[in-house]
Protein backbone atom coordinates (compact mmCIF):
# COMPACT_ATOMS: atom_id res chain seq x y z
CA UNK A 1 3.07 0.71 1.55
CA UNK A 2 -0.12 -0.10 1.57
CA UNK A 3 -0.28 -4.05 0.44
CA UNK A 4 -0.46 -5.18 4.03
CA UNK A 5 -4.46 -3.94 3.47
CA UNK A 6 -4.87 -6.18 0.53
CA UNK A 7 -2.94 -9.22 2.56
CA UNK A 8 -5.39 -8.97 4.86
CA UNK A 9 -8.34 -9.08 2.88
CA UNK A 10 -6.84 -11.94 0.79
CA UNK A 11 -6.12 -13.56 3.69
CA UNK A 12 -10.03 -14.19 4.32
CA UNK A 13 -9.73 -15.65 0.72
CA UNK A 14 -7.24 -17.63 1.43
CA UNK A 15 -7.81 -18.95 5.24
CA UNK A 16 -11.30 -20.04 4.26
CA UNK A 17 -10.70 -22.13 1.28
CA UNK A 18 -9.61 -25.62 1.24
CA UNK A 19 -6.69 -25.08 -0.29
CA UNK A 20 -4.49 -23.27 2.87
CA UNK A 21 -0.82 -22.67 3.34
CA UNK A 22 0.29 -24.59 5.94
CA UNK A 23 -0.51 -24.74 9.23
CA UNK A 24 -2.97 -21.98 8.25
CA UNK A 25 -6.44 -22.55 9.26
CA UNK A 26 -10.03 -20.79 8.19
CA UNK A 27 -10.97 -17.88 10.55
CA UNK A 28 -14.99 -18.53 11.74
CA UNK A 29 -17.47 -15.33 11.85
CA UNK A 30 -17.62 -15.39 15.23
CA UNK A 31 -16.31 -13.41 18.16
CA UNK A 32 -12.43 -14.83 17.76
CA UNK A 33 -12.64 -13.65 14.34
CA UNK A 34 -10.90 -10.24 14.74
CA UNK A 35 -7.71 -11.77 16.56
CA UNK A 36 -7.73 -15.02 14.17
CA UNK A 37 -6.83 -12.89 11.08
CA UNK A 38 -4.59 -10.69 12.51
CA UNK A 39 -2.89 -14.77 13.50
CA UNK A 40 -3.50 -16.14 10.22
CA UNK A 41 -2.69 -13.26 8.17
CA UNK A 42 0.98 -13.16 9.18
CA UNK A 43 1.12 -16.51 7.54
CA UNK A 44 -0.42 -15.01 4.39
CA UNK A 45 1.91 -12.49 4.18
CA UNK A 46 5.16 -14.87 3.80
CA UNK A 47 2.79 -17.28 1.73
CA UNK A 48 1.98 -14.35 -0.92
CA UNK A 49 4.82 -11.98 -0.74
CA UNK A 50 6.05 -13.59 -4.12
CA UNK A 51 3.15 -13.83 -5.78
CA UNK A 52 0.84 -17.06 -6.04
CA UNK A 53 -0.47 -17.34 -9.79
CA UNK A 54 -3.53 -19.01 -8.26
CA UNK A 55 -4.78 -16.38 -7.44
CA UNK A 56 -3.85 -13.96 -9.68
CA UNK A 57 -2.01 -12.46 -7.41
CA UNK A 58 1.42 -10.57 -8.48
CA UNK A 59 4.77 -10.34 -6.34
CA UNK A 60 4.28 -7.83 -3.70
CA UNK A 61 7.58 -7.38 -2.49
CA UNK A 62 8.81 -6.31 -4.50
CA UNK A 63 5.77 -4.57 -6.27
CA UNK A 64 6.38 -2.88 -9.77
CA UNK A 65 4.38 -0.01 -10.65
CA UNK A 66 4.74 1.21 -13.95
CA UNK A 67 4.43 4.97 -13.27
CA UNK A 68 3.08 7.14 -11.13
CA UNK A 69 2.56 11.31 -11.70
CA UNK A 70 2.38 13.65 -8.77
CA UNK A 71 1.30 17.00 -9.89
CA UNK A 72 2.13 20.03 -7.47
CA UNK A 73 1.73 20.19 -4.16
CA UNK A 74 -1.10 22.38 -2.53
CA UNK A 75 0.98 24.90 -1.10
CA UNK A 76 3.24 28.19 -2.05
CA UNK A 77 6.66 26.53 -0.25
CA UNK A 78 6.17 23.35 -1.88
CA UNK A 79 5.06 23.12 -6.17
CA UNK A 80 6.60 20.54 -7.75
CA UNK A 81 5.45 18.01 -10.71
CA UNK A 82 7.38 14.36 -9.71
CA UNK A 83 6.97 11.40 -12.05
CA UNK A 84 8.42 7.81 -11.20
CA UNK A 85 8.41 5.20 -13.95
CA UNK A 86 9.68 1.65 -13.45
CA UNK A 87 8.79 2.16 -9.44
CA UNK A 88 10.04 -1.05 -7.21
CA UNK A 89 8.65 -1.15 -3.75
CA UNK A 90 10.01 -3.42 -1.20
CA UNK A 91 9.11 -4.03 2.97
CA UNK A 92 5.03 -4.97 2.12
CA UNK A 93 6.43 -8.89 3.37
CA UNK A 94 7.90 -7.19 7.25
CA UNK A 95 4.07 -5.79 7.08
CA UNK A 96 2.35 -6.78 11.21
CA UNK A 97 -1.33 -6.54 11.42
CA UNK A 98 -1.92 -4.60 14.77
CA UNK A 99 -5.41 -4.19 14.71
CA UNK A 100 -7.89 -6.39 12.86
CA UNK A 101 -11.86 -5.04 13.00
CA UNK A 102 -14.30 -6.97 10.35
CA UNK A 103 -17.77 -5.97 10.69
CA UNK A 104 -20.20 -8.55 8.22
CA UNK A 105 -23.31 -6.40 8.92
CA UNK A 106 -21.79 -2.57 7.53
CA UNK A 107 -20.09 -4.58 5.34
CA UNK A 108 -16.65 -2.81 6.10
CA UNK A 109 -12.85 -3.83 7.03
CA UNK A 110 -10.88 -1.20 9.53
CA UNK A 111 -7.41 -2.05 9.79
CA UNK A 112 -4.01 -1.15 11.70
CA UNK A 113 -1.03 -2.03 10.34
CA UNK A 114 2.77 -1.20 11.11
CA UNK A 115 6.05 -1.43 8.37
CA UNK A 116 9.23 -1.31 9.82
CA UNK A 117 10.33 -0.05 6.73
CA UNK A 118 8.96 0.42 3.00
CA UNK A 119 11.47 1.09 0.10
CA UNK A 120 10.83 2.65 -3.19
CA UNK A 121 13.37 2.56 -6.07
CA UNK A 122 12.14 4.26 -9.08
CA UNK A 123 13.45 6.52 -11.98
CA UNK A 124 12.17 10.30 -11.33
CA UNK A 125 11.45 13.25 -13.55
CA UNK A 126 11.15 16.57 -10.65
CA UNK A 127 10.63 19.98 -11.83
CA UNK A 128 9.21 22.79 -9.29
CA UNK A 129 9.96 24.43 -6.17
CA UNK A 130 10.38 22.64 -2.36
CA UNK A 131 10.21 25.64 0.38
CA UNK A 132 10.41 27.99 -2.62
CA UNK A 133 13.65 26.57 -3.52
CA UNK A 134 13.79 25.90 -7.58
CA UNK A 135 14.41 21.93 -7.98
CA UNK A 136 14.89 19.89 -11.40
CA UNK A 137 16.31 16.31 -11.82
CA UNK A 138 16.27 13.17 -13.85
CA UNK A 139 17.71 9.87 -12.80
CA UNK A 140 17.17 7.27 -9.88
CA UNK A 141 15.29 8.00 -6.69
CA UNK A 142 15.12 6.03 -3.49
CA UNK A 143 12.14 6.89 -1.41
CA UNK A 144 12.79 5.19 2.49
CA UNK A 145 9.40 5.26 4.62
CA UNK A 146 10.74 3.98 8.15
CA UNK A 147 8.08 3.03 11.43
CA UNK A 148 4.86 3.46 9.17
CA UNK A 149 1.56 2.75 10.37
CA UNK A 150 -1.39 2.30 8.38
CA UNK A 151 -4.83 2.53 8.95
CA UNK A 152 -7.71 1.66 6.72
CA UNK A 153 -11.04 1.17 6.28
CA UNK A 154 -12.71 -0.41 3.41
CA UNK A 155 -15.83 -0.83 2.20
CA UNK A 156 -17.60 -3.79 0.31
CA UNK A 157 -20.74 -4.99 -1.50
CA UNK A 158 -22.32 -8.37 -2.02
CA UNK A 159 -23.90 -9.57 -5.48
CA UNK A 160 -25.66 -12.40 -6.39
CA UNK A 161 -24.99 -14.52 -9.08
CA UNK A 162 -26.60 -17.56 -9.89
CA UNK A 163 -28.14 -17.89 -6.46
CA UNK A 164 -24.58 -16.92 -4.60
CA UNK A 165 -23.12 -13.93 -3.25
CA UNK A 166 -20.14 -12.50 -4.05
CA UNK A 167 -18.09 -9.22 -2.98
CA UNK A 168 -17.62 -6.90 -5.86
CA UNK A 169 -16.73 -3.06 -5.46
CA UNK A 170 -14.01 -3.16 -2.98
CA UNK A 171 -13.32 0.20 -1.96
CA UNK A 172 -11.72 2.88 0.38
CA UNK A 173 -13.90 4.78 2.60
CA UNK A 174 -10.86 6.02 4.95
CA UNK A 175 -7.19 5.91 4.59
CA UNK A 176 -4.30 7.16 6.78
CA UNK A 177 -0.73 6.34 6.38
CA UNK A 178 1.67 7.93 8.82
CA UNK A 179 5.99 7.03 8.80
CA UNK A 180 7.60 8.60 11.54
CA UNK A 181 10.66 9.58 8.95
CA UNK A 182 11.49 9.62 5.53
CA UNK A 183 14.51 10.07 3.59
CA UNK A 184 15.00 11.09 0.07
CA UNK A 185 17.99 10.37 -2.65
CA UNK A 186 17.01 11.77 -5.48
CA UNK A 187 20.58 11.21 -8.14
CA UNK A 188 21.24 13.53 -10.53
CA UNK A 189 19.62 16.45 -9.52
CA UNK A 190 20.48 20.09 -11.32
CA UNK A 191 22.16 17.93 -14.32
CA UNK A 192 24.63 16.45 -11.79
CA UNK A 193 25.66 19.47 -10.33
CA UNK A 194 26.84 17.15 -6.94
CA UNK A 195 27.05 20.27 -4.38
CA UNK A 196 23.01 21.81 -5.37
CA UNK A 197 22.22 18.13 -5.50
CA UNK A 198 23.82 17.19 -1.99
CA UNK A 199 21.86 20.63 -0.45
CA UNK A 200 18.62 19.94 -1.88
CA UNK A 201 18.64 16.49 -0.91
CA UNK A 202 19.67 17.39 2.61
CA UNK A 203 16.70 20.20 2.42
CA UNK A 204 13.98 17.54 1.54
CA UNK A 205 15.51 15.12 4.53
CA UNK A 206 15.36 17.83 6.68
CA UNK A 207 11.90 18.72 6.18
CA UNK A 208 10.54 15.54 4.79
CA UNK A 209 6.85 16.12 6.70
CA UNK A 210 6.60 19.39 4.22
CA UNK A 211 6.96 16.80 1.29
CA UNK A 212 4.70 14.01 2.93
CA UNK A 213 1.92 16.62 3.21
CA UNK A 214 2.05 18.23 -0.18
CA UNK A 215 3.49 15.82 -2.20
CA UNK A 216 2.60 12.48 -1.44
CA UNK A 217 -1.31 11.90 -1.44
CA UNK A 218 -0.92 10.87 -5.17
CA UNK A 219 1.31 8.79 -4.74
CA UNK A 220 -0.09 6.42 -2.03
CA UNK A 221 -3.84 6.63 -3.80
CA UNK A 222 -2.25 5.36 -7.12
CA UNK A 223 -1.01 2.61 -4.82
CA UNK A 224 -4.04 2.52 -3.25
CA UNK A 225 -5.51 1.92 -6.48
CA UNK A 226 -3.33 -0.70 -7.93
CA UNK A 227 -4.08 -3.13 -4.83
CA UNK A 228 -8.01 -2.07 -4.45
CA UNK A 229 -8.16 -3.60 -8.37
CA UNK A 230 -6.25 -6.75 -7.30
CA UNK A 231 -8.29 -7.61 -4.26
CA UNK A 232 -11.18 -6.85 -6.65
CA UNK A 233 -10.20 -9.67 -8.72
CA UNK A 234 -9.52 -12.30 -6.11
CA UNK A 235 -13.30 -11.35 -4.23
CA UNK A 236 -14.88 -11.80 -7.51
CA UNK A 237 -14.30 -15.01 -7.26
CA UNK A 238 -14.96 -15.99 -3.60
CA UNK A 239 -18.40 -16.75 -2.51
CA UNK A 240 -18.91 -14.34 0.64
CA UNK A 241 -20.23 -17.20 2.43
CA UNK A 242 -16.72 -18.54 2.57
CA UNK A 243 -15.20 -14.97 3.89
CA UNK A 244 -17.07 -15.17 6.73
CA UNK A 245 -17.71 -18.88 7.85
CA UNK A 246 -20.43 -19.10 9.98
């Protein structure tokens, strides 16, 4: 969901080292610099989509998250505690940068991205109420996010050491991601009772913004998270200098 951020900040990494995919080229700070990595970065996205030990970077499509815990919503309709362990996320390799801003002086990235589609398989633990409507399941889930768009903006700081800068404390300032539907298959809800299961699943479809705005802020921060600490770990290693070549 939100990994298209991090390729786009590792693309800097990546485009301005000697060491590019091919026929990737380094992005200079100048004014071309905004439309160069939304170029380059669509090439960074196939290159890294696997993974690329290298870097340290893990596969991003699919992504495994070990678990993430959603406690209640903030509303009467909708209070529900969801857990996913052994999460799978695939679509962060479709990701298109749409809008690419990079400011060097407020030390800050502001980006636009679109997803045709994001997937996440997971195994679920639900207990609460959706629309007041007592819900309680264990098994698979399959969470379908379909036309998202993305926007971020992140903020960074340079330290020196030994005489070079780095970038070190990589974090959000802004975030804002928007699908235009989701769909929800949660199996096994109500012990397997197939008809309250069918209903309630049909309920959550049908009023999917309801569980977008209650339920899912924890879940794309804890994604959030998981790439901020990644792209963390390949800045820490870049000299900032070579992010934005002069």
């Amino acid at each position: 969901m939100l990994a298209s951020l991090f390729f786009v900040c590792l693309s800097q990494v990546v485009l301005s080292s000697a060491d590019l995919p091919s026929p990737v080229k380094p992005c200079k700070n100048d004014g071309s610099l905004n439309e160069c990595v939304i170029k380059q970065s669509q090439d960074v996205i196939k290159a890294v989509a696997k993974g690329n030990p290298k870097y340290g970077i893990p596969s991003l499509d699919p992504l495994h998250i070990p678990k993430i815990v959603q406690s209640e919503g903030g509303s009467k309709s909708v209070s529900m505690n969801l857990t996913l362990e052994n999460i799978n996320i695939y679509g962060n390799a479709g990701a298109e940068i749409v809008k690419a801003e990079m400011d060097s002086s407020k030390k800050q990235f502001k980006l636009t991205v679109h997803h045709p589609q994001v997937k996440l398989i997971a195994d679920y633990i639900l207990e609460g109420k959706f629309l007041v409507v007592p819900v309680n399941g264990k098994g698979k889930t399959t969470i379908t996010l379909d036309d998202l768009t993305s926007v971020y903006i992140y903020k960074f700081k340079p330290v020196q050491k030994k005489g070079v800068d780095y970038i070190t404390s990589v974090r959000p300032a802004y975030l804002s991601v928007v699908p235009k539907k989701m769909t929800f298959n949660f199996e096994n809800l109500f012990n397997g009772n197939k008809a309250l299961g069918e209903a309630t699943n049909k309920m959550m479809n049908e009023n999917w913004q309801e569980f977008d705005r209650q339920m899912s802020k924890g879940i794309k921060l804890a994604l959030c998270e998981v790439y901020t600490d990644t792209m963390d770990n390949v800045l820490r290693s870049t000299p900032y200098s070579a992010l934005f070549l002069k």
